[in-house]
Protein backbone atom coordinates (compact mmCIF):
# COMPACT_ATOMS: atom_id res chain seq x y z
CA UNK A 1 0.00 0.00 0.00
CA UNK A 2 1.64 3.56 -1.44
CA UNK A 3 2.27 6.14 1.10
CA UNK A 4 2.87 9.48 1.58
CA UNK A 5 4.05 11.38 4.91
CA UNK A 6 5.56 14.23 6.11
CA UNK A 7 9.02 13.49 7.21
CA UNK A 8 9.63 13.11 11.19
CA UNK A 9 12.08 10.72 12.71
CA UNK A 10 11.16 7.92 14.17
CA UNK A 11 11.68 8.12 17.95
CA UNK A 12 14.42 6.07 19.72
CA UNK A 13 18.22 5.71 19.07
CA UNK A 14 19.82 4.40 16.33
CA UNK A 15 22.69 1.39 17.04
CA UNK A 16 24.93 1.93 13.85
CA UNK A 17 28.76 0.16 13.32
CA UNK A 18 31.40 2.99 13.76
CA UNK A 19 33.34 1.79 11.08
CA UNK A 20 30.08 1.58 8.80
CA UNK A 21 29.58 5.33 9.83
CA UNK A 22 33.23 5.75 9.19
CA UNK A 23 33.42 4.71 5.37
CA UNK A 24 30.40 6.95 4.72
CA UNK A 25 32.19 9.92 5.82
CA UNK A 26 35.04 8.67 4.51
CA UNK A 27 33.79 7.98 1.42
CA UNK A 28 31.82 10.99 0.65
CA UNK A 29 32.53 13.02 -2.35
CA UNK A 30 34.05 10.48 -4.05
CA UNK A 31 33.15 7.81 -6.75
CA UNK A 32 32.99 5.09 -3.87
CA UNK A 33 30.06 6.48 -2.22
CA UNK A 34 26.81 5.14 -3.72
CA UNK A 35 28.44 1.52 -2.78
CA UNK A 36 29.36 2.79 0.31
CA UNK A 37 25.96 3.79 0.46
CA UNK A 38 24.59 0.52 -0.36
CA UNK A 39 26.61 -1.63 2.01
CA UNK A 40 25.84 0.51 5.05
CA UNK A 41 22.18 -0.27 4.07
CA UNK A 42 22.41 -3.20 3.30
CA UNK A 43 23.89 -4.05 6.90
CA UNK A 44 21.48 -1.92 8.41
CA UNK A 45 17.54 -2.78 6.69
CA UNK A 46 18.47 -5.39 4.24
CA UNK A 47 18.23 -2.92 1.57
CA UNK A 48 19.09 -4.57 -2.09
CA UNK A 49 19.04 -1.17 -4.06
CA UNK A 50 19.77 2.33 -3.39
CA UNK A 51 19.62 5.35 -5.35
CA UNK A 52 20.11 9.19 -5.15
CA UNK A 53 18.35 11.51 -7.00
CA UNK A 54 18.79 15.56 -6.80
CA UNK A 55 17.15 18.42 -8.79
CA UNK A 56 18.42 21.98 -8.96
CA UNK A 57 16.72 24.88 -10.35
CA UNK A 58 13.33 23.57 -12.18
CA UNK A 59 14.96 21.15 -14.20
CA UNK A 60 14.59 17.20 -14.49
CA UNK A 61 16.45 15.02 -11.94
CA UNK A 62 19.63 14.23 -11.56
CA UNK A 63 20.94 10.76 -10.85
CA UNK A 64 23.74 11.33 -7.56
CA UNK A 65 24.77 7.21 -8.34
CA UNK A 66 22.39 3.85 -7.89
CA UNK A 67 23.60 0.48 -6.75
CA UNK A 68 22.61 -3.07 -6.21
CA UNK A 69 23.88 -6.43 -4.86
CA UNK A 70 22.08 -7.91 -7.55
CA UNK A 71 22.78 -8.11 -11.11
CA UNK A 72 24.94 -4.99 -12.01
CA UNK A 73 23.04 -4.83 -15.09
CA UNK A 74 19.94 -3.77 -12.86
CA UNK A 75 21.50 -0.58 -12.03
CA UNK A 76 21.36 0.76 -15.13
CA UNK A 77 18.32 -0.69 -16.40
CA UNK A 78 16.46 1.37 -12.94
CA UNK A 79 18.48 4.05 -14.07
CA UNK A 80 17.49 4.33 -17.61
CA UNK A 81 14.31 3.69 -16.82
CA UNK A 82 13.72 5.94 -14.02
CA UNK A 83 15.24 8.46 -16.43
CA UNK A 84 12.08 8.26 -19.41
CA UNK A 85 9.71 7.77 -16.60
CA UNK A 86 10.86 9.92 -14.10
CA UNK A 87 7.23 12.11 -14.54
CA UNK A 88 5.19 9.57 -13.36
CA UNK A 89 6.91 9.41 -10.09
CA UNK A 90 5.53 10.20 -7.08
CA UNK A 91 8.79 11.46 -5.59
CA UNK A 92 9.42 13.45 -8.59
CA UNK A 93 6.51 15.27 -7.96
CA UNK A 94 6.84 15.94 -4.40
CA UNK A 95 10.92 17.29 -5.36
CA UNK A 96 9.08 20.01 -7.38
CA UNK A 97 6.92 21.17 -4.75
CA UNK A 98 8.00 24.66 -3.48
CA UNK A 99 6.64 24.28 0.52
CA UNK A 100 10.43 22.97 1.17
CA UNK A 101 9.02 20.48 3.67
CA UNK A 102 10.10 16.71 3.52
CA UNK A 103 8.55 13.51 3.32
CA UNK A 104 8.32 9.84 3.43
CA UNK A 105 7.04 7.64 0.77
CA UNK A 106 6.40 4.26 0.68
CA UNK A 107 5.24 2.26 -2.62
CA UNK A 108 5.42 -1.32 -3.68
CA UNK A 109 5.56 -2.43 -7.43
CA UNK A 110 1.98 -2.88 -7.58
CA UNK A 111 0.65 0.71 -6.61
CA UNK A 112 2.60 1.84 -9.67
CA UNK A 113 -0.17 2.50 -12.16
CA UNK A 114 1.79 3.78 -15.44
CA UNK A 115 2.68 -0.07 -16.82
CA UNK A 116 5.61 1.67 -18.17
CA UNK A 117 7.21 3.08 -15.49
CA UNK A 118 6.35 -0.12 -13.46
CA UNK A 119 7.46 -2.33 -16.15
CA UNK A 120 11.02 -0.68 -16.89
CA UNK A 121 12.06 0.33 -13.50
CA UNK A 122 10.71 -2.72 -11.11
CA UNK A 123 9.52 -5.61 -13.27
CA UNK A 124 12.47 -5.58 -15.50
CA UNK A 125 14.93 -5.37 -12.36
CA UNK A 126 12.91 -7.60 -9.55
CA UNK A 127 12.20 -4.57 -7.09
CA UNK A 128 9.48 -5.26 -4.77
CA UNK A 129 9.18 -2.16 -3.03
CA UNK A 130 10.99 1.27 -2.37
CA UNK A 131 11.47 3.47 0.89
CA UNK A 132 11.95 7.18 0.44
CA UNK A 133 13.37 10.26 2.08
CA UNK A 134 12.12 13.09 -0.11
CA UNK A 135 13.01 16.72 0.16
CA UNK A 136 10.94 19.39 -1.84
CA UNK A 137 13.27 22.76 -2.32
CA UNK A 138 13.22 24.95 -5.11
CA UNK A 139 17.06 25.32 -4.87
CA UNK A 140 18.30 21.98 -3.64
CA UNK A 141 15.79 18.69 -3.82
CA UNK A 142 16.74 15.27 -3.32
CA UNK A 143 15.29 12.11 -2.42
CA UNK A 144 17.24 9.12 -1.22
CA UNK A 145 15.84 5.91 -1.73
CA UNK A 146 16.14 2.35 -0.65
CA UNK A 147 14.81 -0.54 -1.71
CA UNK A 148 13.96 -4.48 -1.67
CA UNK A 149 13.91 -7.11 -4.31
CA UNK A 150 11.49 -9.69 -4.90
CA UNK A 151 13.36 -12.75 -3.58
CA UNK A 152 14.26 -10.48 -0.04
CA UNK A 153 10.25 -9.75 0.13
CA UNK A 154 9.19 -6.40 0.89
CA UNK A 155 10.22 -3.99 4.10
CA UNK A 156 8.79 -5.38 7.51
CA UNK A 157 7.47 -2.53 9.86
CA UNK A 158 10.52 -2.02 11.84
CA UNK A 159 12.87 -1.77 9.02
CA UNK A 160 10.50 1.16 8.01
CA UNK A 161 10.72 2.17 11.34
CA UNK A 162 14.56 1.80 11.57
CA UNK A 163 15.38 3.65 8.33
CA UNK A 164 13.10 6.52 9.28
CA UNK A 165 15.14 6.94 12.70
CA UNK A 166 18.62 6.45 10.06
CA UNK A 167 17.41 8.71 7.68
CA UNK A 168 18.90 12.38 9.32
CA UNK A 169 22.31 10.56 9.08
CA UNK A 170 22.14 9.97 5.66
CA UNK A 171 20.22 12.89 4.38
CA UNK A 172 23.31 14.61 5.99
CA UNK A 173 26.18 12.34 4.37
CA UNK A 174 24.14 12.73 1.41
CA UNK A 175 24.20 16.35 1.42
CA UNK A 176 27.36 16.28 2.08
CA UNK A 177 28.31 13.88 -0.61
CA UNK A 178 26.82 15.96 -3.23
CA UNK A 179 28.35 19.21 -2.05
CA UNK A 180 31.71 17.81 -2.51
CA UNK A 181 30.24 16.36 -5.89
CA UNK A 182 29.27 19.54 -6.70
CA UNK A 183 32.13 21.68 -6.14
CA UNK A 184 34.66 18.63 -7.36
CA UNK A 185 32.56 17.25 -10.57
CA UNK A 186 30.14 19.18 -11.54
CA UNK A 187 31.23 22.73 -12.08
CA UNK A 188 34.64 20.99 -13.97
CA UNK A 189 31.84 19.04 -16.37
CA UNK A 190 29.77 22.32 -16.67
CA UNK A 191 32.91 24.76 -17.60
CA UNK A 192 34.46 21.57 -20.11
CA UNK A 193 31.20 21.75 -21.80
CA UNK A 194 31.49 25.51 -22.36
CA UNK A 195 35.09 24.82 -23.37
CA UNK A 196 34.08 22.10 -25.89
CA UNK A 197 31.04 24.90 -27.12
CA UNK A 198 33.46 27.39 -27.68
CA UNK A 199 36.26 25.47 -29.53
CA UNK A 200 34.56 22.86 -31.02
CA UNK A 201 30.81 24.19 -32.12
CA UNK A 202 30.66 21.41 -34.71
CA UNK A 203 29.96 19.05 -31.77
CA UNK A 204 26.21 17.49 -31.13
CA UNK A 205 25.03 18.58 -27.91
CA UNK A 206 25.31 14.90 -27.11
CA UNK A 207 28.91 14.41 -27.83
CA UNK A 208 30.12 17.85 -26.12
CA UNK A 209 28.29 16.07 -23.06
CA UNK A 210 29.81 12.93 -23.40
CA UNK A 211 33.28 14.33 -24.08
CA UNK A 212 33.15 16.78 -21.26
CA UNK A 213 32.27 13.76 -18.62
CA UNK A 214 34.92 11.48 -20.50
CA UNK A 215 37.31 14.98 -19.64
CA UNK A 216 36.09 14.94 -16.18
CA UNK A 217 37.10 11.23 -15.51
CA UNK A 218 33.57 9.49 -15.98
CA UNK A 219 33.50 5.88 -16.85
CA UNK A 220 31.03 4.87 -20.34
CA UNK A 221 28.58 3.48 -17.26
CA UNK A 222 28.87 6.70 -15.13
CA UNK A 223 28.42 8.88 -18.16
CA UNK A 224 25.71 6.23 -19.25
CA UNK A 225 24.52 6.67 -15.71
CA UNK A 226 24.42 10.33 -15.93
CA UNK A 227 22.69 10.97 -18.77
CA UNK A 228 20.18 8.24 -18.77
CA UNK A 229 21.58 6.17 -21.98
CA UNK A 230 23.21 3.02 -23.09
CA UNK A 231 26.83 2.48 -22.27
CA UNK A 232 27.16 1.47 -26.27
CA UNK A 233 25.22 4.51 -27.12
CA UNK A 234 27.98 6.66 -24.68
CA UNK A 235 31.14 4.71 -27.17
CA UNK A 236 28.86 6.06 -30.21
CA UNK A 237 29.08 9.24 -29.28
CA UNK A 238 32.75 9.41 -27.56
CA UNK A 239 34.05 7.44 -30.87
CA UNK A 240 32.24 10.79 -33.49
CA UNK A 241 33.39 13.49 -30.77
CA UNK A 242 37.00 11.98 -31.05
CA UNK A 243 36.77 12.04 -34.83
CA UNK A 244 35.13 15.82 -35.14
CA UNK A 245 38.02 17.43 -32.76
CA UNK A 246 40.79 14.91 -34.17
CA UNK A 247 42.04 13.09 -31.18
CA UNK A 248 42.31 9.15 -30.81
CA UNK A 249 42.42 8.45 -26.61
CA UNK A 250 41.70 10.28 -23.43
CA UNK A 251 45.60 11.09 -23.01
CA UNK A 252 45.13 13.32 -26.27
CA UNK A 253 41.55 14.53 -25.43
CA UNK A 254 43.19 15.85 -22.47
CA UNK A 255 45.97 17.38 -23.87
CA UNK A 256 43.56 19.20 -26.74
């Protein structure tokens, strides 16, 4: 049964592994966090996915990272899939409210009523149900989601209960994650972009963002990741960008 609540902690104290806590901190700002992310829940509700989703300004979201201890396929089939569906989301909604209040959702793969959305982000990957920590903000929303497969079997009552009372904590690593992502990734992407505009106009809009990610150290998944396409489809692109601004390998692309 969906539902939707606004956020308050759960009451009681958390018990959580210091050196759990420790790799999140640790961890933050870097490429290693979403499976830091993922371990520390999975230790702490049995979670089998997670994924991070911001949105700044009133554009579409933004995926932070995903990650599974299923089949690493499934994170980018959620991903792409979340990415062409993303409107009929109940979280997405809620980000683009403007009260800047917070909430908690709860939906299973059968309250999903678009068969598309259902189809390509739970069916296709085995999800059974999802747990969410959603912040509405005109300048900064987020949600943070966790989530059970099919063979696990859905979220018992106090694992709701639990990651409610966990959720400040990793709201808070979260924020600080993408800060640090931010300041580190995203502002070097943006300004390689403008570089690539300016010098090499004959560029798709596609390939200036794939070759501005490839610049900034993103893997073909990552970028795939990023911009909600195929890892071949990322290749495509990287291989034509190469040939319009004449280089042949990262080391040269960097050098250009």
């Amino acid at each position: 049964m969906s539902s939707i609540q606004a956020f308050t902690p759960a009451a009681g104290t958390v018990d959580i592994p210091a050196d759990a806590m420790a790799a999140l901190l640790r961890d933050a700002g870097t490429p290693r966090f979403i499976e830091s992310l993922l371990v520390f829940c999975r230790h702490s509700i049995g979670a089998d996915f997670v994924s991070v989703f911001a949105r700044a300004g009133n554009g579409g979201p933004h995926l932070v990272g995903t990650a599974t201890t299923t089949c690493a396929a499934n994170t980018r089939r959620a991903a792409e899939g979340y990415m062409q569906h993303y409107a009929s989301d109940v979280n997405f909604a809620l980000m683009t409210r403007a009260d800047d209040r917070s909430y908690l959702t709860y939906q299973t793969a059968a309250d999903i009523t678009s068969a598309g959305y259902r189809r390509a982000c739970y069916d296709r990957t085995g999800i059974a149900d999802r747990l969410s920590y959603v912040r509405a903000d005109r300048g900064d929303a987020l949600s943070i989601s966790v989530y059970r497969s099919r063979k696990s079997g859905r979220f018992s009552e106090r694992e709701c209960d639990r990651t409610s009372a966990m959720m400040p904590i990793l709201v808070a690593v979260v924020d600080r994650h993408t800060t640090s992502d931010r300041a580190r990734g995203r502002g070097s992407i943006e300004a390689f972009e403008r570089e690539l505009a300016r010098r090499h106009p004959g560029l798709t809009a596609r390939e200036r963002e794939v070759a501005a990610r490839v610049k900034a150290g993103l893997s073909a998944r990552q970028i795939g990741l990023d911009l909600g396409i195929s890892e071949t489809t990322v290749i495509s692109h990287r291989k034509n960008a190469y040939a319009r601004m004449g280089v042949t390998s990262l080391r040269e692309l960097l050098q250009h």
